[in-house]
Every structure is written in structure tokens, then in C-alpha cells.
N, C-alpha and C. Protein backbone atom coordinates (compact mmCIF):
# COMPACT_ATOMS: atom_id res chain seq x y z
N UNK A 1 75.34 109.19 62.20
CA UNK A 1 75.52 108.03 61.38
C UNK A 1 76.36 106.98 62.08
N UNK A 2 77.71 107.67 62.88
CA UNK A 2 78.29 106.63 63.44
C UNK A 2 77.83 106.16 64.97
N UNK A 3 77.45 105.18 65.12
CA UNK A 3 76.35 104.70 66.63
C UNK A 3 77.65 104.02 67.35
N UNK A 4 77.42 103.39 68.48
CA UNK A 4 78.19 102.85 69.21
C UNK A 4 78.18 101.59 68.35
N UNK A 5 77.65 100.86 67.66
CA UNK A 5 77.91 99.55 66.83
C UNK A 5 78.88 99.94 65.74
N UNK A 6 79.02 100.94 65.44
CA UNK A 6 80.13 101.33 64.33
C UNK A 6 81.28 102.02 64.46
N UNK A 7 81.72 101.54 65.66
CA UNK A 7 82.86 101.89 66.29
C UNK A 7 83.24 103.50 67.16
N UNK A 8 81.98 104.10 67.46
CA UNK A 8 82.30 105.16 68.30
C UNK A 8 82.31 104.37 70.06
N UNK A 9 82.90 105.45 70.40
CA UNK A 9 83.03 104.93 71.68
C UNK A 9 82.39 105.97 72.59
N UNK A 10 81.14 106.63 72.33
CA UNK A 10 80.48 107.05 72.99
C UNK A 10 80.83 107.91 74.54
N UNK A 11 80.55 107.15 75.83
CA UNK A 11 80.84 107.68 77.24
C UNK A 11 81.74 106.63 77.56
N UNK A 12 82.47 105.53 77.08
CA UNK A 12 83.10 104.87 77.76
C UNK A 12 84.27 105.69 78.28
N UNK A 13 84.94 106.39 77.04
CA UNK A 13 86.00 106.91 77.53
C UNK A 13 86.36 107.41 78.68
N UNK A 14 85.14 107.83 79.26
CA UNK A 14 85.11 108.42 80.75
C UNK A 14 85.40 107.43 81.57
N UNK A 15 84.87 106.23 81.59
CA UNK A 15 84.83 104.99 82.21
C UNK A 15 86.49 104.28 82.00
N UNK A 16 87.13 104.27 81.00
CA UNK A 16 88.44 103.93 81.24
C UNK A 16 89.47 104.54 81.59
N UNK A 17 89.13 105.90 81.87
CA UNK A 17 89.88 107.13 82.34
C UNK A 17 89.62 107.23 83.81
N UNK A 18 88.35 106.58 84.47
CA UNK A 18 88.35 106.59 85.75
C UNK A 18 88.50 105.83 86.07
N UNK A 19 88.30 104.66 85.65
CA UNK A 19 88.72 103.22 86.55
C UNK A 19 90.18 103.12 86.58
N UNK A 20 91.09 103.17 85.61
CA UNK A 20 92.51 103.27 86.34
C UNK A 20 92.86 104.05 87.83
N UNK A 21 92.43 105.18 87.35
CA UNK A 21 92.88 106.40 88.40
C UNK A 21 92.31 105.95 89.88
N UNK A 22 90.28 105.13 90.43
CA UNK A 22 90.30 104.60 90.93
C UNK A 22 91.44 103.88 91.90
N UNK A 23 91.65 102.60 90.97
CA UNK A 23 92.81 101.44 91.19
C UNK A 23 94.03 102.60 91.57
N UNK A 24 94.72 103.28 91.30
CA UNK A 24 95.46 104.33 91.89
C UNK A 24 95.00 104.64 93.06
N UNK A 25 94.04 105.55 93.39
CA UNK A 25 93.88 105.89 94.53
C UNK A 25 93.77 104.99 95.56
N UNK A 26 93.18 103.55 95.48
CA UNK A 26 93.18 102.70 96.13
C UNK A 26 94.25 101.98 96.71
N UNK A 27 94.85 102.02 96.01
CA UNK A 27 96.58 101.79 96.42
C UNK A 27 96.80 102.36 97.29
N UNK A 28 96.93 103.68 97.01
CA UNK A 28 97.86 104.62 97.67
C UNK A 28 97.04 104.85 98.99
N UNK A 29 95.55 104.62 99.39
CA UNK A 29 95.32 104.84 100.64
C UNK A 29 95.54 103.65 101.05
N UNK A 30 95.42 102.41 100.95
CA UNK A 30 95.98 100.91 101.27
C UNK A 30 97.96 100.98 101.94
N UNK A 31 98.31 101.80 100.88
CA UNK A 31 99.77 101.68 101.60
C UNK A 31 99.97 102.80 102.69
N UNK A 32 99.09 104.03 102.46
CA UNK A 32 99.63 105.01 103.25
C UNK A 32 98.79 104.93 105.27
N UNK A 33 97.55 104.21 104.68
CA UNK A 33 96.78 103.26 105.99
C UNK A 33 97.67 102.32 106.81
N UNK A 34 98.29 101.24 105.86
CA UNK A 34 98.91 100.31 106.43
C UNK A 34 100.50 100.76 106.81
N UNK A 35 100.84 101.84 106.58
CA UNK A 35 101.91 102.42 106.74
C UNK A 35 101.98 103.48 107.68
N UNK A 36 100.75 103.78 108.43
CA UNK A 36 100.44 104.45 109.78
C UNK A 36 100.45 103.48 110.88
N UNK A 37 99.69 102.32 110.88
CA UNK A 37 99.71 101.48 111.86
C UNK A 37 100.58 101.01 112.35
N UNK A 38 101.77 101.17 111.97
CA UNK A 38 102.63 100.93 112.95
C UNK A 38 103.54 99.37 112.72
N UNK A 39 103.94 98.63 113.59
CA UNK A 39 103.97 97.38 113.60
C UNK A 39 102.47 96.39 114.16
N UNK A 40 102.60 95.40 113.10
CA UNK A 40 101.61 94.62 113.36
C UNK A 40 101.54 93.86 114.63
N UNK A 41 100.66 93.01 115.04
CA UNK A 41 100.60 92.44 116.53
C UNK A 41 101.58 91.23 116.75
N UNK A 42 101.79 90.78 115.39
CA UNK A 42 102.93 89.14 115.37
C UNK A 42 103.92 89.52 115.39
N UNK A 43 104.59 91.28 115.77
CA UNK A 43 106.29 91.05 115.32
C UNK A 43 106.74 91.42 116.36
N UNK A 44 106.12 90.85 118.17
CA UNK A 44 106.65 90.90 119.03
C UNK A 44 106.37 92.01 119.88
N UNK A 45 106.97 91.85 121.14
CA UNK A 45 106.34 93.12 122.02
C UNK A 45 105.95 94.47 121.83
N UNK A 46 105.13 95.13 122.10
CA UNK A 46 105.41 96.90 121.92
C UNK A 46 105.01 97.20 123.17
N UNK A 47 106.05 98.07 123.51
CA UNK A 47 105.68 98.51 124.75
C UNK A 47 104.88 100.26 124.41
N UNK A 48 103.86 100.01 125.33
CA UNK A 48 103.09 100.56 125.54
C UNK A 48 102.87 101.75 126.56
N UNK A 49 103.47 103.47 126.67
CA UNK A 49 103.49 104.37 128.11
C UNK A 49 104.46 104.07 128.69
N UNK A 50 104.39 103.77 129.93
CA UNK A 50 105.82 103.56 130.81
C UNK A 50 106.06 102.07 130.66
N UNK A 51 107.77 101.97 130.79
CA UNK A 51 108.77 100.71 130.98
C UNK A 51 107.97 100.31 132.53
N UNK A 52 108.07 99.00 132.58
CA UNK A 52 107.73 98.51 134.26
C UNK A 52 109.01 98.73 135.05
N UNK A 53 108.29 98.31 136.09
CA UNK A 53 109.98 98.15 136.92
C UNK A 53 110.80 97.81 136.75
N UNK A 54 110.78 96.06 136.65
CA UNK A 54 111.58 95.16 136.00
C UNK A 54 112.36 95.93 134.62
N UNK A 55 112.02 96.40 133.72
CA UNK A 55 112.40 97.27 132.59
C UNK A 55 113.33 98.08 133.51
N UNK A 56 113.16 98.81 133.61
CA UNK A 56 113.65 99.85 134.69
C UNK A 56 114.84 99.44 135.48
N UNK A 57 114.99 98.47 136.38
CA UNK A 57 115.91 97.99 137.00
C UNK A 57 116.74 96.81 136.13
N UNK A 58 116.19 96.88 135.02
CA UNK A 58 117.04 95.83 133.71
C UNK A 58 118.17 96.84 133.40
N UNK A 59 117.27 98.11 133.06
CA UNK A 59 118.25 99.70 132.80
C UNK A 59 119.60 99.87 133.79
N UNK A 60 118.98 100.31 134.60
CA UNK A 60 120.06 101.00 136.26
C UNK A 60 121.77 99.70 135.89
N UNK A 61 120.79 98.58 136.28
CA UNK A 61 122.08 97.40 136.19
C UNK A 61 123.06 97.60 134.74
N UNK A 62 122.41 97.84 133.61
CA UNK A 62 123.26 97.64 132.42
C UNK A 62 123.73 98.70 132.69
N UNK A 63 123.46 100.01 132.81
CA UNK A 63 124.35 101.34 132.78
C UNK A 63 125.54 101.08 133.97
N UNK A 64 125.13 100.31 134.54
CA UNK A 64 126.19 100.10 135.77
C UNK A 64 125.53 101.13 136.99
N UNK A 65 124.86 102.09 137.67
CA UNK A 65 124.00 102.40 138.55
C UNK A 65 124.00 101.86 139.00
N UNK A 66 123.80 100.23 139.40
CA UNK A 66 123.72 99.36 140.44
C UNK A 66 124.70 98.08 140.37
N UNK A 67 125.12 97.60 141.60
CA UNK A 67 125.94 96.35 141.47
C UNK A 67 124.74 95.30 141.21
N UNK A 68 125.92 94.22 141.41
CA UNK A 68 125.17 92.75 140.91
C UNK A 68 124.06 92.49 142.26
N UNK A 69 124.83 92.49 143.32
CA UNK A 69 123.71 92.53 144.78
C UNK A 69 122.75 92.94 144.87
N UNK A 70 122.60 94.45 144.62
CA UNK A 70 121.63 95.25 144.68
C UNK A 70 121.12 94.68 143.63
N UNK A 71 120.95 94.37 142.21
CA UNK A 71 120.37 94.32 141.24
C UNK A 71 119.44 92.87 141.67
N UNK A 72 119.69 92.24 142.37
CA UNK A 72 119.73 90.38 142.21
C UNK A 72 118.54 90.21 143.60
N UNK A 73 118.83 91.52 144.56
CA UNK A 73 118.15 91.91 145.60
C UNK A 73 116.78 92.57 145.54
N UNK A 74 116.57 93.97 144.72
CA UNK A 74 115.58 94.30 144.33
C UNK A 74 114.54 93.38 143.53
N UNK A 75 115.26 92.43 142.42
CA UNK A 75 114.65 91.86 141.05
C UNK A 75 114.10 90.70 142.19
N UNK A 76 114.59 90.28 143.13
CA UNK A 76 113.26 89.35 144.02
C UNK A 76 112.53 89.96 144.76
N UNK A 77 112.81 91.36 145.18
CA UNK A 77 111.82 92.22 145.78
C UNK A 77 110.85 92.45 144.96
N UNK A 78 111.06 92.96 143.58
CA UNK A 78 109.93 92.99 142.76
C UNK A 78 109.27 91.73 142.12
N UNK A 79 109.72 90.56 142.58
CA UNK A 79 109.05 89.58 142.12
C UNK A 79 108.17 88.56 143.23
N UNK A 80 108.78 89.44 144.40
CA UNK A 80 107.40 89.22 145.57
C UNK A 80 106.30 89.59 145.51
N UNK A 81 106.82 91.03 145.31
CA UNK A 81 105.84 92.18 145.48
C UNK A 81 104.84 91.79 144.26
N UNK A 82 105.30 91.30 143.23
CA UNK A 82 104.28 90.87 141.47
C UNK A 82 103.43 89.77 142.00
N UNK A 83 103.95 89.35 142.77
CA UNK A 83 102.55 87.58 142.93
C UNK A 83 101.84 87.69 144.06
């Protein structure tokens, strides 16, 4: 007697019980995706495997490993050797 025009609600219920949960799951692989990748490409360098030289002999000098000479000496050796 009671039809979907007389206020039963038939199969929808299924339908508003899954479309939230949907929109849930969608989220959560959206944040947990974008939350693997890492830093994006605009927020500056990433270095990538090994430091270069230059990196490297930026190191030696700050720890103190090398004087100012040596440091000032190599860093145009390696900037011969680059061009």
C-alpha cells in the first residue's frame, strides 16, 4: 500500500549510506597520496643520491677539515674542471 510516492523510501537508503562513506574514502586516499609525495617541485631544491662536489667541499670547509686556502683553491679547481 505504501509506494515510494507515499513516503517509503524504498533502496535509497542504501544510496545515502554509500555516498557519504564514498566522499570519506576519497579524502582519505587524496591526503594519504598527497602525503607520500613528498615535497612538491616549487618549495626549492631536493637533492637527489649523492651531494656534488661543490656540496662536499661546502662540508670539509664548515667542519673546519680544510683552511680558507685550500677551500678557495679546490672551489676554482672544481669550477674549471665544471666548464
Amino acid at each position: 500500500m505504501y509506494g515510494w510516492m507515499m513516503g517509503g523510501m524504498g533502496a535509497w537508503w542504501i544510496i545515502w549510506l554509500i555516498v557519504p562513506l564514498l566522499i570519506i574514502a576519497v579524502v582519505i586516499v587524496l591526503v594519504v597520496t598527497l602525503s607520500r609525495r613528498g615535497p612538491s617541485a616549487g618549495s626549492g631544491p631536493v637533492q637527489q643520491g649523492r651531494p656534488s662536489p661543490r656540496d662536499i667541499l661546502d662540508e670539509r670547509y664548515a667542519r673546519g677539515e680544510i683552511d680558507h686556502d685550500e677551500y678557495a683553491r679546490r672551489r676554482d679547481e672544481l669550477g674549471r674542471s665544471g666548464s
